[in-house]
Protein backbone atom coordinates (compact mmCIF):
# COMPACT_ATOMS: atom_id res chain seq x y z
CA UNK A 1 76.88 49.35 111.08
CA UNK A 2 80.34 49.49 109.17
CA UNK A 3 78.75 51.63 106.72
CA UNK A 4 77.68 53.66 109.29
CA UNK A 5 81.31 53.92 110.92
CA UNK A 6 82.74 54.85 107.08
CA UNK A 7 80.24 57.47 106.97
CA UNK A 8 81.13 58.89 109.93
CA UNK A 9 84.89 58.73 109.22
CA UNK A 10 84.30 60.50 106.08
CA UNK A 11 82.48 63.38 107.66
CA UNK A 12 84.68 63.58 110.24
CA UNK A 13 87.54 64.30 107.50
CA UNK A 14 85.40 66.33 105.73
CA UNK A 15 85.12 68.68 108.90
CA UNK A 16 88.78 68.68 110.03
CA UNK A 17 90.27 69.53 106.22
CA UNK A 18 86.97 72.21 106.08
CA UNK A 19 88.64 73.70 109.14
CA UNK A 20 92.32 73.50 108.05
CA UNK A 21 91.77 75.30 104.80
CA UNK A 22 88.98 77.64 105.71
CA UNK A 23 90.99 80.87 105.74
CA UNK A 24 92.10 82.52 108.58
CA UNK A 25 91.57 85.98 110.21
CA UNK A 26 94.87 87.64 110.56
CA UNK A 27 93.88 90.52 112.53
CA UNK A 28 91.03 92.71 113.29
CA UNK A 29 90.22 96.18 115.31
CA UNK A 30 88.67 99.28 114.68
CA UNK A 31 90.06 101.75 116.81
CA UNK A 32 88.45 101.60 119.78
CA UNK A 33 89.19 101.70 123.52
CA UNK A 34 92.44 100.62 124.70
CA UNK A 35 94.46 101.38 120.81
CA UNK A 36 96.62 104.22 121.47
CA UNK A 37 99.58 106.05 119.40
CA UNK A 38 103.03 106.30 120.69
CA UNK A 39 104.91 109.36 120.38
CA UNK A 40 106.66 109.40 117.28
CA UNK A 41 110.28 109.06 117.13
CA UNK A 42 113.23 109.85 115.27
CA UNK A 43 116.24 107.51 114.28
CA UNK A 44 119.63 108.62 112.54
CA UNK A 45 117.82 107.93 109.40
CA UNK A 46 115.39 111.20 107.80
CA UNK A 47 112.26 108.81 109.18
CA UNK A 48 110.10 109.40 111.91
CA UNK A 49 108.20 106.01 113.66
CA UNK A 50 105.14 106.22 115.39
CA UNK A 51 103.34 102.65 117.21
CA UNK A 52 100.14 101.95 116.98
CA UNK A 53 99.17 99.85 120.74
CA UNK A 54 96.79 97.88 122.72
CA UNK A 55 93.66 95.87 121.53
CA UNK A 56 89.60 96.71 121.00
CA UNK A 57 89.36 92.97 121.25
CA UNK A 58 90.00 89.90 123.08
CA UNK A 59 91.85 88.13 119.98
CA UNK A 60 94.43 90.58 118.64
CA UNK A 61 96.56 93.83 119.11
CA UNK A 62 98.63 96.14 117.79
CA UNK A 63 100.75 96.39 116.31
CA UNK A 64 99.48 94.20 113.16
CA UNK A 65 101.99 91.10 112.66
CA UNK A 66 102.45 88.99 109.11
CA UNK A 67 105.27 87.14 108.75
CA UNK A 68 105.92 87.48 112.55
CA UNK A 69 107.02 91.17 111.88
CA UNK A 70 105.46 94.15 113.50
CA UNK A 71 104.14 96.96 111.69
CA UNK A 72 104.10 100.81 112.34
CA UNK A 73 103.98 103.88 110.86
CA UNK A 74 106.42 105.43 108.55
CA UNK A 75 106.80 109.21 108.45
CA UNK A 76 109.26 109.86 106.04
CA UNK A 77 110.19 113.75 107.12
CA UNK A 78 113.73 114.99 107.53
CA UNK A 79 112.25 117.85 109.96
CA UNK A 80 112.93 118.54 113.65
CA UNK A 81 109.35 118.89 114.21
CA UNK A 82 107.46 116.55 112.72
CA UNK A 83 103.73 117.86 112.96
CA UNK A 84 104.50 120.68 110.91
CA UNK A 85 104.42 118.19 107.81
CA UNK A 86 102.88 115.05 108.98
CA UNK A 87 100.47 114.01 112.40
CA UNK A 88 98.18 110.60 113.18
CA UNK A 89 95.62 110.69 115.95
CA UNK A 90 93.08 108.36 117.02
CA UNK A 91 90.01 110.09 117.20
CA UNK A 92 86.16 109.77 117.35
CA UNK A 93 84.28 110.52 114.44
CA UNK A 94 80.89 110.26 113.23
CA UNK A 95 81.06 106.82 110.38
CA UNK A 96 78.60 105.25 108.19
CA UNK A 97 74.94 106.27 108.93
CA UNK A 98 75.72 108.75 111.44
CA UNK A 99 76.66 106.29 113.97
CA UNK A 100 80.21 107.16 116.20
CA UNK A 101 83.14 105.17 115.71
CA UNK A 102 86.78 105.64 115.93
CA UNK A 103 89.69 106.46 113.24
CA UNK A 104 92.59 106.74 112.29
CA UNK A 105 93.24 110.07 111.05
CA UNK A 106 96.25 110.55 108.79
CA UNK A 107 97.15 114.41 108.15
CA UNK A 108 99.66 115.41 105.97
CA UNK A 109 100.16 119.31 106.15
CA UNK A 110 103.23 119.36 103.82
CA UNK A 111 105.23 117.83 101.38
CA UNK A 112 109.16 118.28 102.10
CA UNK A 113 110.13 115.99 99.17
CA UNK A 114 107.52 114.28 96.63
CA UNK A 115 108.52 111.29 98.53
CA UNK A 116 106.74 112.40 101.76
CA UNK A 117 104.47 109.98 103.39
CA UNK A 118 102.79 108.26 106.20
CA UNK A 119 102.19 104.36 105.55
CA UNK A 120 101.53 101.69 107.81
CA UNK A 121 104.45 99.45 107.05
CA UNK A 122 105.24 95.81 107.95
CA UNK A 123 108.65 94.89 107.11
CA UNK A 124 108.51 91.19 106.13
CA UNK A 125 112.34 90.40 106.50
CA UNK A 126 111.93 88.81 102.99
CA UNK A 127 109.40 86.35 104.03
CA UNK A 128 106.93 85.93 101.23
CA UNK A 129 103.26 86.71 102.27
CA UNK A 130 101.92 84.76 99.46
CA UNK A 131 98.15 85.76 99.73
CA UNK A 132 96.21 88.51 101.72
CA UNK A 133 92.94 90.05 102.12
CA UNK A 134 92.52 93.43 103.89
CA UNK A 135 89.42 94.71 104.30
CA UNK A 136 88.82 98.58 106.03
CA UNK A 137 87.04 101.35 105.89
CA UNK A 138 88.08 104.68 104.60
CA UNK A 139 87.80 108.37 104.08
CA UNK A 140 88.97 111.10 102.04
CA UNK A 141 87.99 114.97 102.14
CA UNK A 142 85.38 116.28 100.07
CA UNK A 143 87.35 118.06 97.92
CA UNK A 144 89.78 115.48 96.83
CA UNK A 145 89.93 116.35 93.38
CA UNK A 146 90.54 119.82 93.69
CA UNK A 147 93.72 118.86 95.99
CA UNK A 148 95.14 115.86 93.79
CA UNK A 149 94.80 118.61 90.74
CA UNK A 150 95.06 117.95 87.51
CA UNK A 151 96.64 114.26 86.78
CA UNK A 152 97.37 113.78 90.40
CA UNK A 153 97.89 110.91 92.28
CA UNK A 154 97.19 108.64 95.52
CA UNK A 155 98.30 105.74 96.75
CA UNK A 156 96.59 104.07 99.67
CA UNK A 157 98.07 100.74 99.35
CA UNK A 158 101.63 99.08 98.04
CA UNK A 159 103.75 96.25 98.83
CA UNK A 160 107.72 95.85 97.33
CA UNK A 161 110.57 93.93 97.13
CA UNK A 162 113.55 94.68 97.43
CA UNK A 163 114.36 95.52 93.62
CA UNK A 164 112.29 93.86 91.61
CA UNK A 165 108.38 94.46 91.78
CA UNK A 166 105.79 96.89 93.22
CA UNK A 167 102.17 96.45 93.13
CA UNK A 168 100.34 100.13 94.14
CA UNK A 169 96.58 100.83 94.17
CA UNK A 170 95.81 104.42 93.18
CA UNK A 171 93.91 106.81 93.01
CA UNK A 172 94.41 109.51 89.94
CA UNK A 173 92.79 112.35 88.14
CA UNK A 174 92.83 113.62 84.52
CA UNK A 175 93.25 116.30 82.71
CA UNK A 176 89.84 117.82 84.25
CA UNK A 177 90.55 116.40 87.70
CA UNK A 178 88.08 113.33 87.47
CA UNK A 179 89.32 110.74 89.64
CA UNK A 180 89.67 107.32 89.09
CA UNK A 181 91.08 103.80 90.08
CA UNK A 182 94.11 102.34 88.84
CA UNK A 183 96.32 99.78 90.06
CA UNK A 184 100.28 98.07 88.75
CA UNK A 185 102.83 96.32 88.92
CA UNK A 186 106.07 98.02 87.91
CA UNK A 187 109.69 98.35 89.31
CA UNK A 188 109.54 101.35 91.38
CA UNK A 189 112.05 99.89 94.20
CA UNK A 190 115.24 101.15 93.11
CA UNK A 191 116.37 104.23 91.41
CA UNK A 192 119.00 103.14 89.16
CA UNK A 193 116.94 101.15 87.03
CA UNK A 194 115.28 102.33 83.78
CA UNK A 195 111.10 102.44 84.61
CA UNK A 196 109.42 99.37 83.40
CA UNK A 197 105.15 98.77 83.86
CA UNK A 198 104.79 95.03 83.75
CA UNK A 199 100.84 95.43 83.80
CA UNK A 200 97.69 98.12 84.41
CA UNK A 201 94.12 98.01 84.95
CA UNK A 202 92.43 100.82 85.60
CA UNK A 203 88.48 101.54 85.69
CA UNK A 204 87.22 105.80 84.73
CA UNK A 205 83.18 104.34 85.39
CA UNK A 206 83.35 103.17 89.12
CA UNK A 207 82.88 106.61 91.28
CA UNK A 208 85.87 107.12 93.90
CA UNK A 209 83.34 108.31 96.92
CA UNK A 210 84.46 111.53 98.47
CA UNK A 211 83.72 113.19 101.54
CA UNK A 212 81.98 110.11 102.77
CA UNK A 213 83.05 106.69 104.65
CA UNK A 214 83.64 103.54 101.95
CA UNK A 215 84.88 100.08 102.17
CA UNK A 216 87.89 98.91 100.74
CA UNK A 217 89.13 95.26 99.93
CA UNK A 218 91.91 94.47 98.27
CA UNK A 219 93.47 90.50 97.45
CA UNK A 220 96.52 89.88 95.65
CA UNK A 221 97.59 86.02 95.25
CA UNK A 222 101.67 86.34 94.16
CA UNK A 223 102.64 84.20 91.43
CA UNK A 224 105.52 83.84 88.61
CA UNK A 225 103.03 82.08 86.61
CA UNK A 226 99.72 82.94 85.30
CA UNK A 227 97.60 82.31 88.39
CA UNK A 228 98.38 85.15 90.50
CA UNK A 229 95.90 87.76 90.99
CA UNK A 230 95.49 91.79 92.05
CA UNK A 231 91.77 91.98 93.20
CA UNK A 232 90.00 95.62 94.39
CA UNK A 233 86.88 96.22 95.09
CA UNK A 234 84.69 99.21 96.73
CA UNK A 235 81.88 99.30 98.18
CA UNK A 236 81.23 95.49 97.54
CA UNK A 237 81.55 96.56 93.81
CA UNK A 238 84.78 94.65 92.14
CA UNK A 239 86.84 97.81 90.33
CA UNK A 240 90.11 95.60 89.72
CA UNK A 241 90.36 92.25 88.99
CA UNK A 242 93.75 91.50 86.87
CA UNK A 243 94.55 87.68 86.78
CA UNK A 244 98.39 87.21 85.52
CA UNK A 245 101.60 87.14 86.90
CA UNK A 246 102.18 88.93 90.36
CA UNK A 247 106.04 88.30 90.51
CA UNK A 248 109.53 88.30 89.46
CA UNK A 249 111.79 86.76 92.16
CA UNK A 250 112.47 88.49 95.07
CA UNK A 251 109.66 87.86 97.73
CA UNK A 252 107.86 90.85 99.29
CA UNK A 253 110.25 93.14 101.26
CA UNK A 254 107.62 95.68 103.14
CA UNK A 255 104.10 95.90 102.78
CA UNK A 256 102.32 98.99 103.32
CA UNK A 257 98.57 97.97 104.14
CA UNK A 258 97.63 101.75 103.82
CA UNK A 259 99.44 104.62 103.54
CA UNK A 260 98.59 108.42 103.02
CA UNK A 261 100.94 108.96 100.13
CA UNK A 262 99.93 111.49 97.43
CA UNK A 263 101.39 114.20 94.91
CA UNK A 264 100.03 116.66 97.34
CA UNK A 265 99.01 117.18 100.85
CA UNK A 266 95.81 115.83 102.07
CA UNK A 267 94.34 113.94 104.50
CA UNK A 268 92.07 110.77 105.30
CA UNK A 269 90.70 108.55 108.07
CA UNK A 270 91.04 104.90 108.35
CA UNK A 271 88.93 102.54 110.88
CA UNK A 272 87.18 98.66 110.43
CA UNK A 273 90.26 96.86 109.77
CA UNK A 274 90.41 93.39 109.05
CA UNK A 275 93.22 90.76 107.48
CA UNK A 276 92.31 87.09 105.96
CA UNK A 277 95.32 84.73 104.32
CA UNK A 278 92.82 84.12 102.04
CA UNK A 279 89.04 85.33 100.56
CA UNK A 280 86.70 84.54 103.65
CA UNK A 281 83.75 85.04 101.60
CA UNK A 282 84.41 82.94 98.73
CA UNK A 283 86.55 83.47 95.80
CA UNK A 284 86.71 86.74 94.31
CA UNK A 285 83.22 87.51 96.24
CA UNK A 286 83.11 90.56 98.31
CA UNK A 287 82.62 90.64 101.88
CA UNK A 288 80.90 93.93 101.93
């Protein structure tokens, strides 16, 4: 019987610590009914702000919250009317499989500066958010290549400090417009410093889909040390998978989960978003 009662203890344990470190959904929606857009507005600042609202689900709603900050999106547009460079809408649209769901849709019409974008930012306050898993789905127009040009660039994801490390995923062409993945980490945060790359990886042999819905997922693990980790993979295929050091000092500043930021205007829709502290499929296994 006591052996019995020690078993039992042990499973018990077992369970609880199984629960406590099982990682944790952060946030999750896709659009649907009840998530609405604010109109944006304009501070003294050359920004526009625009809220995403309301919840497709009983456990979460906008906006998304990490660190216990709020996130939104950032139109950076020194304009008095902003929809001549940059709109969002919520719309229906037909996703994977010909099946209706509901997007995001990110348009940029026109590039005032080459600094014009739309991200969905989260201002962290300087609280580090150590690990993260997104997983969504996403979109670009048919013709990407053609409106990138020739070594163009996207970025549809970033976080920074405040002057001492950005990691950005991109997108980029070549010299004959093939596109591509590669993702950094450099010192793009401040402008008075001379440009330093601390690491690439990029990868010329997985296809960037175009004109057709994909799924994104994206890990990084932030380290000084050698155990940190930039993960991307598409499609359930892993592109990226750099395993080194992911910081300097500073811990993140803003993290911009997606954004619609290239060298020239485009556009792109965004829908099936989910957040995890943590791989919820395993380590460096794909959810897809």
């Amino acid at each position: 019987m006591k052996l019995i009662w020690i078993f039992l203890i042990v499973v018990f344990i077992y369970a609880v610590l199984s629960y406590l470190l099982a990682p944790k959904l952060l946030f999750k929606s896709s659009f649907g009914e009840g998530v609405y857009l604010t109109q944006p507005t304009r501070m003294d600042s050359p920004i526009w702000w625009q809220e995403i609202k309301g919840s497709d689900n009983a456990k979460f709603s906008w906006p998304i919250k990490l660190q216990g900050e709020r996130g939104l999106l950032q139109m950076i547009v020194n304009h008095e009317e902003i929809n001549t460079h940059i709109e969002n809408r919520i719309e229906g649209v037909m996703g994977e499989d010909n099946r209706p769901i509901n997007a995001l849709h990110q348009i940029v019409r026109k590039k005032e500066h080459e600094w014009t974008q739309d991200p969905y930012v989260v201002y962290t306050k300087d609280k580090e958010q150590k690990k993260l898993y997104m997983r969504y789905s996403l979109k670009f127009p048919e013709n990407l290549s053609e409106l990138l040009g020739e070594e163009g660039w996207l970025a549809f994801c970033e976080y920074k400090t405040k002057s001492d490390y950005r990691l950005a995923y991109y997108i980029y062409t070549d010299q004959d417009k093939k596109l591509y993945w590669y993702v950094h980490g450099d010192n793009v945060v401040v402008d008075d410093v001379p440009y330093k790359e601390y690491w690439f990886k990029e990868n010329r042999s997985t296809a960037v889909p175009v004109g057709q819905w994909f799924t994104v997922e994206i890990f990084w693990d932030r380290s000084v040390n050698d155990d940190g980790r930039v993960w991307l993979a598409i499609d359930g295929q892993v592109v990226i998978d750099y395993k080194g050091k992911t910081k300097k000092r500073e811990p993140i500043h803003e993290i911009m989960l997606f954004t619609n930021y290239s060298k020239h205007p485009i556009e792109q829709w965004v829908s099936n978003i989910e957040l995890w502290d943590d791989f919820p499929c395993g380590r460096g296994k794909s959810c897809y």
